[in-house]
C-alpha atoms as a PDB file:
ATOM      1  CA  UNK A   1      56.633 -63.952  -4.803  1.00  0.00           C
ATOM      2  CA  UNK A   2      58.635 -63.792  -1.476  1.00  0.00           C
ATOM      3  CA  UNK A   3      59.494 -67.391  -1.809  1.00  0.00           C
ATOM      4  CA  UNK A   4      60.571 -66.795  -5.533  1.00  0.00           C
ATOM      5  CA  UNK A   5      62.762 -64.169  -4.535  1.00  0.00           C
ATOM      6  CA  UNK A   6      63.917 -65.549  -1.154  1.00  0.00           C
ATOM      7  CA  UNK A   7      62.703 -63.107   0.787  1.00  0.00           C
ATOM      8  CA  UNK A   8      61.067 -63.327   4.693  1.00  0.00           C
ATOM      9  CA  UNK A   9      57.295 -63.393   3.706  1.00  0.00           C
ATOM     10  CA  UNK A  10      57.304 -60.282   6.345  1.00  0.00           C
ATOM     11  CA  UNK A  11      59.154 -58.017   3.843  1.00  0.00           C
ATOM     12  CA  UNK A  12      56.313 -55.122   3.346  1.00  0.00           C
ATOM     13  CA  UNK A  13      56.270 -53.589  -0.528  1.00  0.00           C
ATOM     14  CA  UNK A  14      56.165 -49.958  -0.677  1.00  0.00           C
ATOM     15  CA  UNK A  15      55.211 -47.544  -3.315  1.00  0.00           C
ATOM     16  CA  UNK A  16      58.003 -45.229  -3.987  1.00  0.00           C
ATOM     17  CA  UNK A  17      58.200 -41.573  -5.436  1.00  0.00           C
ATOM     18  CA  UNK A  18      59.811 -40.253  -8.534  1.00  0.00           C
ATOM     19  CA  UNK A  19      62.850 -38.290  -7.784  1.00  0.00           C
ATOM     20  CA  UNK A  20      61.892 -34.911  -7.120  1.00  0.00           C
ATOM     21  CA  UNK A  21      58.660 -36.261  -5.223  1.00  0.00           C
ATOM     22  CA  UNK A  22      60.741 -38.552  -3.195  1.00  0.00           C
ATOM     23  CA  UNK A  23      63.458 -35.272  -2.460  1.00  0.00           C
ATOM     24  CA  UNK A  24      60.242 -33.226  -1.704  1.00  0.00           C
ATOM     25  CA  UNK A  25      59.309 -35.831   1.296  1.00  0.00           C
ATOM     26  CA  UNK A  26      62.817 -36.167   2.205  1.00  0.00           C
ATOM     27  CA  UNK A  27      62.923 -32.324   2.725  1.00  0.00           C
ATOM     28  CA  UNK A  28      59.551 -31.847   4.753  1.00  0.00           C
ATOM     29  CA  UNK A  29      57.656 -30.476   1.711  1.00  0.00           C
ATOM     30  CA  UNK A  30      54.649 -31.753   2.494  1.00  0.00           C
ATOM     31  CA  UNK A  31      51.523 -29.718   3.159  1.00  0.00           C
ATOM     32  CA  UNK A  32      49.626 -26.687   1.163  1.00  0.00           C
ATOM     33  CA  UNK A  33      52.328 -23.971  -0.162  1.00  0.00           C
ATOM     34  CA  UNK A  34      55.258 -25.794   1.412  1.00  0.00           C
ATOM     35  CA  UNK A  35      57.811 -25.811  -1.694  1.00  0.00           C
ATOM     36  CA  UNK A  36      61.749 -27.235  -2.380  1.00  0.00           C
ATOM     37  CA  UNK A  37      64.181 -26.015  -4.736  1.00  0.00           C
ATOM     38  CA  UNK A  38      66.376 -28.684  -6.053  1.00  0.00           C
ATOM     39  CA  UNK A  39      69.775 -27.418  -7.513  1.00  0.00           C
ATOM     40  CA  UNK A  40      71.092 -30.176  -9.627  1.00  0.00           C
ATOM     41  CA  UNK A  41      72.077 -30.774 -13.128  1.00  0.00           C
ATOM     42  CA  UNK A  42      68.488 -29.898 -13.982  1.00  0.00           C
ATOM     43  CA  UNK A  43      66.384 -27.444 -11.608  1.00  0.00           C
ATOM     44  CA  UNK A  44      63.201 -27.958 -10.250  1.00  0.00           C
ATOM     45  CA  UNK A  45      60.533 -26.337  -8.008  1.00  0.00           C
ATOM     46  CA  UNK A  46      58.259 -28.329  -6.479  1.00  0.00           C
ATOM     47  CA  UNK A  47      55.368 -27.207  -4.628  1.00  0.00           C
ATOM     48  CA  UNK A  48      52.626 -29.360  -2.298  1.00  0.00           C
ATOM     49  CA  UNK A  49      49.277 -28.291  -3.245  1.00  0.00           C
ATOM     50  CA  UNK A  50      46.251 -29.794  -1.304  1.00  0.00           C
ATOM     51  CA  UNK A  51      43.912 -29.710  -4.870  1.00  0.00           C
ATOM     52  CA  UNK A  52      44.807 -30.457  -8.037  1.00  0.00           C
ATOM     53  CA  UNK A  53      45.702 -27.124  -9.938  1.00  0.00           C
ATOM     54  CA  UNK A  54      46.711 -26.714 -13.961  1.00  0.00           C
ATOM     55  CA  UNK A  55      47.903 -23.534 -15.738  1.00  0.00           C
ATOM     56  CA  UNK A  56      46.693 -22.825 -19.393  1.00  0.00           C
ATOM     57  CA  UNK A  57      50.209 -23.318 -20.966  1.00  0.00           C
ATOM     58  CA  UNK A  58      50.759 -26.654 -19.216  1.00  0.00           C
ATOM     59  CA  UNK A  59      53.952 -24.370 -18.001  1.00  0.00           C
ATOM     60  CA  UNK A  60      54.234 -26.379 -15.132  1.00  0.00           C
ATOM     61  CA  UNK A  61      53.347 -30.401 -14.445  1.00  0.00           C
ATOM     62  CA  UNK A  62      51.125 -31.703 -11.844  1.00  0.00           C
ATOM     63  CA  UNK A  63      50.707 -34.694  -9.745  1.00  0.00           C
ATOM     64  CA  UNK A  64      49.077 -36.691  -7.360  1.00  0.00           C
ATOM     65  CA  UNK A  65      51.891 -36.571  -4.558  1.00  0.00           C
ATOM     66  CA  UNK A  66      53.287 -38.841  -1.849  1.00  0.00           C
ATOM     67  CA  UNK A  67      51.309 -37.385   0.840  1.00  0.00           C
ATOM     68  CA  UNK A  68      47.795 -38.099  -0.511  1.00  0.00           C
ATOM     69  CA  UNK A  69      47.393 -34.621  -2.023  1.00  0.00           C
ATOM     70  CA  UNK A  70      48.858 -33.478  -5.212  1.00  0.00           C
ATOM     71  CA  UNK A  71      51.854 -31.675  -6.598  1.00  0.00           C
ATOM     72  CA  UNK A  72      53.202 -28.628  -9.077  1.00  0.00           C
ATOM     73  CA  UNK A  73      56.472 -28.987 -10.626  1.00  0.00           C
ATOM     74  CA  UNK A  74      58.523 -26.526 -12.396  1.00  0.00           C
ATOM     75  CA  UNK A  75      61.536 -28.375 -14.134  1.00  0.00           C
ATOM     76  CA  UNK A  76      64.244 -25.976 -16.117  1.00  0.00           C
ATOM     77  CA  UNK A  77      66.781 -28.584 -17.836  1.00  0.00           C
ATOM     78  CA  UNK A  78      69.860 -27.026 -16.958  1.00  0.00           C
ATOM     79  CA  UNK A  79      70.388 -25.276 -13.366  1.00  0.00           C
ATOM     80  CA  UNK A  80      73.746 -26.525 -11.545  1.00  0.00           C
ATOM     81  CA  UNK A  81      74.875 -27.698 -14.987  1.00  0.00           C
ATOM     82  CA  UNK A  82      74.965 -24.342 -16.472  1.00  0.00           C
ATOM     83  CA  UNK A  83      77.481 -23.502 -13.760  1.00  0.00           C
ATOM     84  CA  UNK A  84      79.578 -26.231 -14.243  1.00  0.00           C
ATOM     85  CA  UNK A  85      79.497 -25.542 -18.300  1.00  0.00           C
ATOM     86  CA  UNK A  86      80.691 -21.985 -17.706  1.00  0.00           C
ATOM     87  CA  UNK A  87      83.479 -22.988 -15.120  1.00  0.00           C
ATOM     88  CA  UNK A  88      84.996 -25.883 -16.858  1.00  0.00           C
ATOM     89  CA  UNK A  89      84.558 -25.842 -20.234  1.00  0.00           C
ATOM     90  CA  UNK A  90      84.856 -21.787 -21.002  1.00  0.00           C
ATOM     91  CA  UNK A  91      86.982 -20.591 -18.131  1.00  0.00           C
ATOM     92  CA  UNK A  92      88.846 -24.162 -17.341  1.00  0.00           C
ATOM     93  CA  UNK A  93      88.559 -24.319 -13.462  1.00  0.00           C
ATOM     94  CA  UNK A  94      87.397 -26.216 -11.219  1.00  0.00           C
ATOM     95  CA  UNK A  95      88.040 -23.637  -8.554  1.00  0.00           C
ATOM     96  CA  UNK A  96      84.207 -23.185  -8.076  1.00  0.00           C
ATOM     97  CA  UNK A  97      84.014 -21.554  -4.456  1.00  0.00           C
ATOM     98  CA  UNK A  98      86.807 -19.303  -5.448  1.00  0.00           C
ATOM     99  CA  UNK A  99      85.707 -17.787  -8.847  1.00  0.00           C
ATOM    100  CA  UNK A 100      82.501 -16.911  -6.727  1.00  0.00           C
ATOM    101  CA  UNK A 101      84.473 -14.448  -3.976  1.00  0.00           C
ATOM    102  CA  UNK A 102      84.836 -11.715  -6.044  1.00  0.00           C
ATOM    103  CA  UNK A 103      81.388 -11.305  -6.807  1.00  0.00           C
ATOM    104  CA  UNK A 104      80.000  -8.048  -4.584  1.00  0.00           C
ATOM    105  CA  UNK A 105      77.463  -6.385  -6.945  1.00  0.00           C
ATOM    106  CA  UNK A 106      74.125  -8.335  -5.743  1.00  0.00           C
ATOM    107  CA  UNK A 107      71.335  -7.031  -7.882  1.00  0.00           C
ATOM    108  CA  UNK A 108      73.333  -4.647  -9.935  1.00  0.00           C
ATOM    109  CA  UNK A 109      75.100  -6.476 -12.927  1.00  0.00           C
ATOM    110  CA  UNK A 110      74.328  -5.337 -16.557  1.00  0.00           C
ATOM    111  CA  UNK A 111      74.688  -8.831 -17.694  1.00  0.00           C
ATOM    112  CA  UNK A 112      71.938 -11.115 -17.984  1.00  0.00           C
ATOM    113  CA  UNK A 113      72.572 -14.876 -18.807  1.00  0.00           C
ATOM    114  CA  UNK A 114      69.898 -17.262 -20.726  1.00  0.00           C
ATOM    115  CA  UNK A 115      69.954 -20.800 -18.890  1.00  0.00           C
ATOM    116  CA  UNK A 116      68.719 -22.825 -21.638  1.00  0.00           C
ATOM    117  CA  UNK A 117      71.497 -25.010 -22.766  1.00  0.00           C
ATOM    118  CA  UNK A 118      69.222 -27.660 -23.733  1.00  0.00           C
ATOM    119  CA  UNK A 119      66.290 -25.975 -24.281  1.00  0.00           C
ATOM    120  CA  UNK A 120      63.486 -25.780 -21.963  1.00  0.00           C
ATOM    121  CA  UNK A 121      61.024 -27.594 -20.909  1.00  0.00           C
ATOM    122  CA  UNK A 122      59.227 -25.520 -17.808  1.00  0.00           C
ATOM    123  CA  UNK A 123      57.596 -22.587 -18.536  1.00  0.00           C
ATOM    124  CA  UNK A 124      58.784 -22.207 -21.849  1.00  0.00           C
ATOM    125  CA  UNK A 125      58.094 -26.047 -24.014  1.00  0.00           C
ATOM    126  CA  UNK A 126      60.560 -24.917 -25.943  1.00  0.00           C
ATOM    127  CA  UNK A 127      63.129 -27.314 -27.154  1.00  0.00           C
ATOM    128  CA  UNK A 128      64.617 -25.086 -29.557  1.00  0.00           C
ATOM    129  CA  UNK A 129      65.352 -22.570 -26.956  1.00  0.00           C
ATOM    130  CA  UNK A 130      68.980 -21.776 -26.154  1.00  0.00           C
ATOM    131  CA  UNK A 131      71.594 -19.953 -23.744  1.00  0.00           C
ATOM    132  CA  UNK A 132      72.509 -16.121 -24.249  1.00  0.00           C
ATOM    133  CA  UNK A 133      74.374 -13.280 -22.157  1.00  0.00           C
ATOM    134  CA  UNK A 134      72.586 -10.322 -23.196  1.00  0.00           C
ATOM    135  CA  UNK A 135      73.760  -7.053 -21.836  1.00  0.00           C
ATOM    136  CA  UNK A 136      77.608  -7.003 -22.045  1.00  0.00           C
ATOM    137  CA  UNK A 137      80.018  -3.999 -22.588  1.00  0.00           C
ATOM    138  CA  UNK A 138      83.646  -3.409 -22.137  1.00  0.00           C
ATOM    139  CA  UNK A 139      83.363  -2.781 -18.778  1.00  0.00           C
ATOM    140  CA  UNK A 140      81.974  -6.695 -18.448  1.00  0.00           C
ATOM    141  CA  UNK A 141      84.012  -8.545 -16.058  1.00  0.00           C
ATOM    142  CA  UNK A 142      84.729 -11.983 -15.699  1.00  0.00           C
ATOM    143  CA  UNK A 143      82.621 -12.084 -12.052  1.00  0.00           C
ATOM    144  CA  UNK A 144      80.107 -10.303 -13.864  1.00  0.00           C
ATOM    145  CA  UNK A 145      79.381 -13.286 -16.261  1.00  0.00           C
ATOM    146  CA  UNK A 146      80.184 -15.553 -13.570  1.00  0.00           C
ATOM    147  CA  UNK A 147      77.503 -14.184 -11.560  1.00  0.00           C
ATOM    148  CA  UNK A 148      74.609 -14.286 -14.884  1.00  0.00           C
ATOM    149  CA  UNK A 149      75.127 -17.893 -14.953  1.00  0.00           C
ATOM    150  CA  UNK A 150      74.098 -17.945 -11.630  1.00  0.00           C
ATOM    151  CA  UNK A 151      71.614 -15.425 -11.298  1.00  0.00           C
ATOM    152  CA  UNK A 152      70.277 -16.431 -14.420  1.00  0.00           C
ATOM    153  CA  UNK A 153      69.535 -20.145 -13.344  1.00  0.00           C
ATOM    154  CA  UNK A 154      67.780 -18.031 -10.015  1.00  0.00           C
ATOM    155  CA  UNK A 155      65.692 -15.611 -12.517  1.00  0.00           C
ATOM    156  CA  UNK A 156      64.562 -19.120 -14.607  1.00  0.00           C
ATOM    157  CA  UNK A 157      63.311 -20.847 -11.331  1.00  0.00           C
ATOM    158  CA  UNK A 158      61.301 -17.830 -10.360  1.00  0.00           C
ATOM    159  CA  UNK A 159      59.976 -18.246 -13.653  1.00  0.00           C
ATOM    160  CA  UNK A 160      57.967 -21.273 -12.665  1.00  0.00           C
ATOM    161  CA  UNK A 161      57.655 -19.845  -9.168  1.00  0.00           C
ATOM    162  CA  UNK A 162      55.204 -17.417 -10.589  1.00  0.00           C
ATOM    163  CA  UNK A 163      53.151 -19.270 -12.610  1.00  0.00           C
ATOM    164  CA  UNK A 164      52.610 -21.114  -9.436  1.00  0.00           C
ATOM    165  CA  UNK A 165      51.564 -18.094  -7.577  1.00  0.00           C
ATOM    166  CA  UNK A 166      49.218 -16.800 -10.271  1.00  0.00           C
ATOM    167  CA  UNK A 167      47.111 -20.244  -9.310  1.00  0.00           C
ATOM    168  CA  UNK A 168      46.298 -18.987  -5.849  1.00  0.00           C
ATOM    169  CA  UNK A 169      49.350 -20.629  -4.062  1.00  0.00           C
ATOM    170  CA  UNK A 170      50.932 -18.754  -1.280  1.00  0.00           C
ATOM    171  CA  UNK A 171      54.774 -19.391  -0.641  1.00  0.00           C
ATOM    172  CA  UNK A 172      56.423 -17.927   1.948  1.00  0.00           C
ATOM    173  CA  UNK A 173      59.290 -20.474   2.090  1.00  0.00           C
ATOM    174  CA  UNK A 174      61.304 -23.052   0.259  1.00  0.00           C
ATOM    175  CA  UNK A 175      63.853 -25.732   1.354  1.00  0.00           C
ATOM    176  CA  UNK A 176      66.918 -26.388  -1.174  1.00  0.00           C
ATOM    177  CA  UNK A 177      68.829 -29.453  -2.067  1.00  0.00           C
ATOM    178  CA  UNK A 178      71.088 -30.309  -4.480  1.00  0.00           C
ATOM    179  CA  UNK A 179      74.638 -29.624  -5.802  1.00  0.00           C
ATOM    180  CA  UNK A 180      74.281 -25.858  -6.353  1.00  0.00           C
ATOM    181  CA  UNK A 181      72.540 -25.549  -2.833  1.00  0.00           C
ATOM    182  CA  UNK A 182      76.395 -26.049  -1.209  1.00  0.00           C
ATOM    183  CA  UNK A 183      76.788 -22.460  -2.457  1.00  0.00           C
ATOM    184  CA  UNK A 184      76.260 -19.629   0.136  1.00  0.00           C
ATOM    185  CA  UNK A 185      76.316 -16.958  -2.546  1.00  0.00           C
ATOM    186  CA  UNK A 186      73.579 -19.131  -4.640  1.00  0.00           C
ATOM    187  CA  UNK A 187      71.288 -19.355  -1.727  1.00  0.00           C
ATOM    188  CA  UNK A 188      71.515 -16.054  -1.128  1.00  0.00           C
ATOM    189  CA  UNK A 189      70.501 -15.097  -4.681  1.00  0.00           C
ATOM    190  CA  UNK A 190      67.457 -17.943  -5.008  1.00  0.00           C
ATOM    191  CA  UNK A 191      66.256 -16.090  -1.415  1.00  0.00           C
ATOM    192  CA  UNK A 192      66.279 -12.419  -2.551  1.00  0.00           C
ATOM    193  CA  UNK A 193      65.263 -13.356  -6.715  1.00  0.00           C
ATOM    194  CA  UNK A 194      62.297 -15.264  -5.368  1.00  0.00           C
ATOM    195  CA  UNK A 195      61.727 -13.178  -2.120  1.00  0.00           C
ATOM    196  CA  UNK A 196      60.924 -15.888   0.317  1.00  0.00           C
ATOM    197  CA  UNK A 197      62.790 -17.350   3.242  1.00  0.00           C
ATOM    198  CA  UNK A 198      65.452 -20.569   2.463  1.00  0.00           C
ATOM    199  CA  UNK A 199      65.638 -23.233   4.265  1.00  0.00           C
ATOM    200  CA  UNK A 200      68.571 -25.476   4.686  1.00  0.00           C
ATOM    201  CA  UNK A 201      68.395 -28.591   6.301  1.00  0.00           C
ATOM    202  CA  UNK A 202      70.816 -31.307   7.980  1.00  0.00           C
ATOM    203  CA  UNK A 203      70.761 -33.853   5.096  1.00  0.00           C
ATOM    204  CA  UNK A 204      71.362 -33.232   1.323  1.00  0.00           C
ATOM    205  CA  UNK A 205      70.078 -36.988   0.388  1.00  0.00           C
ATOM    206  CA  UNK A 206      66.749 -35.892  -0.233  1.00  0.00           C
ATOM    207  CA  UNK A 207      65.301 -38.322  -2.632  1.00  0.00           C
ATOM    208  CA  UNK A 208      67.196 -40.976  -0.627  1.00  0.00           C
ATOM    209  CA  UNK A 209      65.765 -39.600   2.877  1.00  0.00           C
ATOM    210  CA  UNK A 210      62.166 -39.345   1.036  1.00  0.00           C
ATOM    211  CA  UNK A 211      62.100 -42.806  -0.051  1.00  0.00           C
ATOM    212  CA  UNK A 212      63.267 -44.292   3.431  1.00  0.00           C
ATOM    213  CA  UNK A 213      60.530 -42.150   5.073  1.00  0.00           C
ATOM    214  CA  UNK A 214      57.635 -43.844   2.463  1.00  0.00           C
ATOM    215  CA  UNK A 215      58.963 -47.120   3.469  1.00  0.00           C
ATOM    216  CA  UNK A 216      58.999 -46.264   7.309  1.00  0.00           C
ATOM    217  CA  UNK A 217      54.992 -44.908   7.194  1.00  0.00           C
ATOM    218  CA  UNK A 218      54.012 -48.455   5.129  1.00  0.00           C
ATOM    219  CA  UNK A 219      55.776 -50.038   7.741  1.00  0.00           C
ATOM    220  CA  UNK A 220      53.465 -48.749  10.453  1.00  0.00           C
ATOM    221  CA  UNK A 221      56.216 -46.856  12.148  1.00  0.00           C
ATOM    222  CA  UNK A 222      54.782 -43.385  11.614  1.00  0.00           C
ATOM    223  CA  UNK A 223      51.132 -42.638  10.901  1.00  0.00           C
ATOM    224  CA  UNK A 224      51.636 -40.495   7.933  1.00  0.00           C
ATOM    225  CA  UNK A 225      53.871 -39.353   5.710  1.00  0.00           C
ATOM    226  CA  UNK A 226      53.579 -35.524   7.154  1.00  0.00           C
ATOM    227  CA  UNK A 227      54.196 -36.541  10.687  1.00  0.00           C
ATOM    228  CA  UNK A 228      57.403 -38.717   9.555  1.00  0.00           C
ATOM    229  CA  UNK A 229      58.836 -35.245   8.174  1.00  0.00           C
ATOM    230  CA  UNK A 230      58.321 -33.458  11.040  1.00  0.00           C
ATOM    231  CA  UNK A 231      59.950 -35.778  12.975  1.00  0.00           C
ATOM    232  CA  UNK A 232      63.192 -36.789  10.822  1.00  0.00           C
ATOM    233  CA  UNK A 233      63.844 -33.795   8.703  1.00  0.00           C
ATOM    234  CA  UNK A 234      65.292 -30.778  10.501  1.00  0.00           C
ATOM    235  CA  UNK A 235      66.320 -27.278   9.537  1.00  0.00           C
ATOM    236  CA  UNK A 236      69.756 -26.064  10.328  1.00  0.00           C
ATOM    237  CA  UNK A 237      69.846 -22.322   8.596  1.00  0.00           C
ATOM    238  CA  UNK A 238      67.584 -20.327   7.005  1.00  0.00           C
ATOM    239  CA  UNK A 239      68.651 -17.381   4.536  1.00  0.00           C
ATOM    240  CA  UNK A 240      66.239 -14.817   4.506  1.00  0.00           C
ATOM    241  CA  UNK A 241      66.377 -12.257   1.814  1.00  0.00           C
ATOM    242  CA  UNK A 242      67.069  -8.755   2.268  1.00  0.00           C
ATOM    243  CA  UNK A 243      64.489  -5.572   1.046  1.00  0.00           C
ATOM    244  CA  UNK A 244      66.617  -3.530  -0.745  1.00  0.00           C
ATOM    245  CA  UNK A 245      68.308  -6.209  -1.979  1.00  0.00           C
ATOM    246  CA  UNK A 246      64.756  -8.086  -3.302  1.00  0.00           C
ATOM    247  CA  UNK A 247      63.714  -4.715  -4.806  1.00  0.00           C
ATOM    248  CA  UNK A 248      66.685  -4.369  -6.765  1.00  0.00           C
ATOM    249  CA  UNK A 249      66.360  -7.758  -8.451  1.00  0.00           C
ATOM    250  CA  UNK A 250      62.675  -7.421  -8.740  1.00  0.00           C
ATOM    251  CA  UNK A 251      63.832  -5.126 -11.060  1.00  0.00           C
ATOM    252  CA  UNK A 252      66.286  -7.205 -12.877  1.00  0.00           C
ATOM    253  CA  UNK A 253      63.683  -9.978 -12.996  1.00  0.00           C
ATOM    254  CA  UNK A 254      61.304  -7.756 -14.667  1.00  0.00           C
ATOM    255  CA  UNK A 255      64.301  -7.009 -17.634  1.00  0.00           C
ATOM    256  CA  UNK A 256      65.206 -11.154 -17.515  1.00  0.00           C
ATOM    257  CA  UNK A 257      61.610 -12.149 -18.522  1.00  0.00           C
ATOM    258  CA  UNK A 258      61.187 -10.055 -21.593  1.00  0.00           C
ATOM    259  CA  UNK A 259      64.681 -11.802 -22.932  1.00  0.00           C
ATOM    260  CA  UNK A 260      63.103 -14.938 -23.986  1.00  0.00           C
ATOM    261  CA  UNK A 261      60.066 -13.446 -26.034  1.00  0.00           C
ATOM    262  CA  UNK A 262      62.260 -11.249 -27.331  1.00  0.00           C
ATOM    263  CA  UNK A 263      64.962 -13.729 -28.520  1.00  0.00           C
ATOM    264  CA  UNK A 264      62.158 -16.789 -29.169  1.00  0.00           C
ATOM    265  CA  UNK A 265      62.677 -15.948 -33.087  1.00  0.00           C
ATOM    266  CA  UNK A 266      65.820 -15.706 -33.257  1.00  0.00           C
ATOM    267  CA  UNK A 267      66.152 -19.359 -31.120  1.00  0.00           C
END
């Protein structure tokens, strides 16, 4: 085969990752409990598990991962994308950074947004399922819908986050990547919706990183795939969330889940 393709008959072949497995390596998230939020065009939570675990709903998927162990994954179909829906195509900007400075009620807006502008896939299976602000009045401003989109997208992700945690996981922490994670303001929310500790770290190519760490354990230079992530991936800030500020969107998240059940007819 090397000779067919030209190649040095030293080249070693490496099993990859799929996307969000390869970001998870790339990010460190390796190990029982250890978990990364990626904030792209679709959303996903991904959490290392050391035993294979299922849910009765099949809410969430799971894998054997990179690391020898196995994988949940939580994957919403629009997270980053709602955002850029809302911004360019109802409010024509592109001012991103600046439509989120005026937002100062954390845990308090009356608006609550439905993320599912292509249905949903985790928890819900629901491909007729479809976005909604619920909760408006004339006092509704345009930060206030601004910040549903995004809190919304936060509320969704926690929605897989518990269905991980009724399986006996224990998550302290999560790392972030992706688009929406260049967003102080998001971070902040995802840290205080969730109630765990964010981690940020030096490199947003996860998948990329991930993939060139697989290749560098088959290639002998590391002697497994946890020890490689030590190593190589490093955390530059971590946003921790805030008491009052968690209990007041505990609160919210406890209105946001009974939207969908409510609304499931209707979709």
């Amino acid at each position: 085969m090397a000779a067919s393709l030209g190649l040095s008959e030293d080249v070693v072949v490496a099993a990859g990752a799929g996307d969000n497995a390869a970001a998870a390596v790339g990010t460190g998230t390796i190990g029982e409990g250890r978990c990364n939020i990626s904030l792209g065009t679709s959303g996903t939570i991904f959490i290392a598990s050391s035993k294979f675990r299922v849910d009765d709903h099949n809410a969430l998927h799971s894998f054997v991962h990179a690391d020898g162990g196995y994988h949940l994954m939580g994957c919403m179909l629009s997270a980053a994308s709602c955002n850029k829906w809302w911004m360019d195509e109802i409010i024509k900007t592109k001012e991103y950074a600046k439509e989120q400075e005026g937002i100062d009620k954390l845990g308090e807006n009356e608006v609550f947004f439905l993320p599912y502008l292509m249905g949903e896939r985790s928890p819900h299976n629901d491909p007729n399922a479809r976005g909604a602000f619920v909760g408006m009045s004339l006092n509704t401003t345009r930060e206030d819908m601004t910040q549903a989109v995004l809190e919304g997208v936060a509320f969704a992700l926690r929605d897989s986050f518990e269905v991980a945690k009724s399986l006996g996981i224990n998550i302290e922490r999560t790392k972030i990547c992706g688009g929406g994670a260049k967003s102080p303001l998001w971070k902040k929310m995802i840290a205080n919706i969730l109630n765990v500790e964010v981690d940020v770290i030096d490199n947003d190519e996860g998948p990329g990183l991930g993939g060139a760490i697989l290749a560098a354990v088959a290639c002998g230079e590391f002697a497994s795939v946890e020890e490689a992530s030590q190593k190589i991936v490093k955390i530059v800030e971590t946003i921790k969330p805030d008491e009052a500020l968690a209990a007041k969107y505990e609160a919210r998240y406890q209105k946001f889940k009974a939207i969908y059940p409510a609304l499931k007819s209707v979709f």
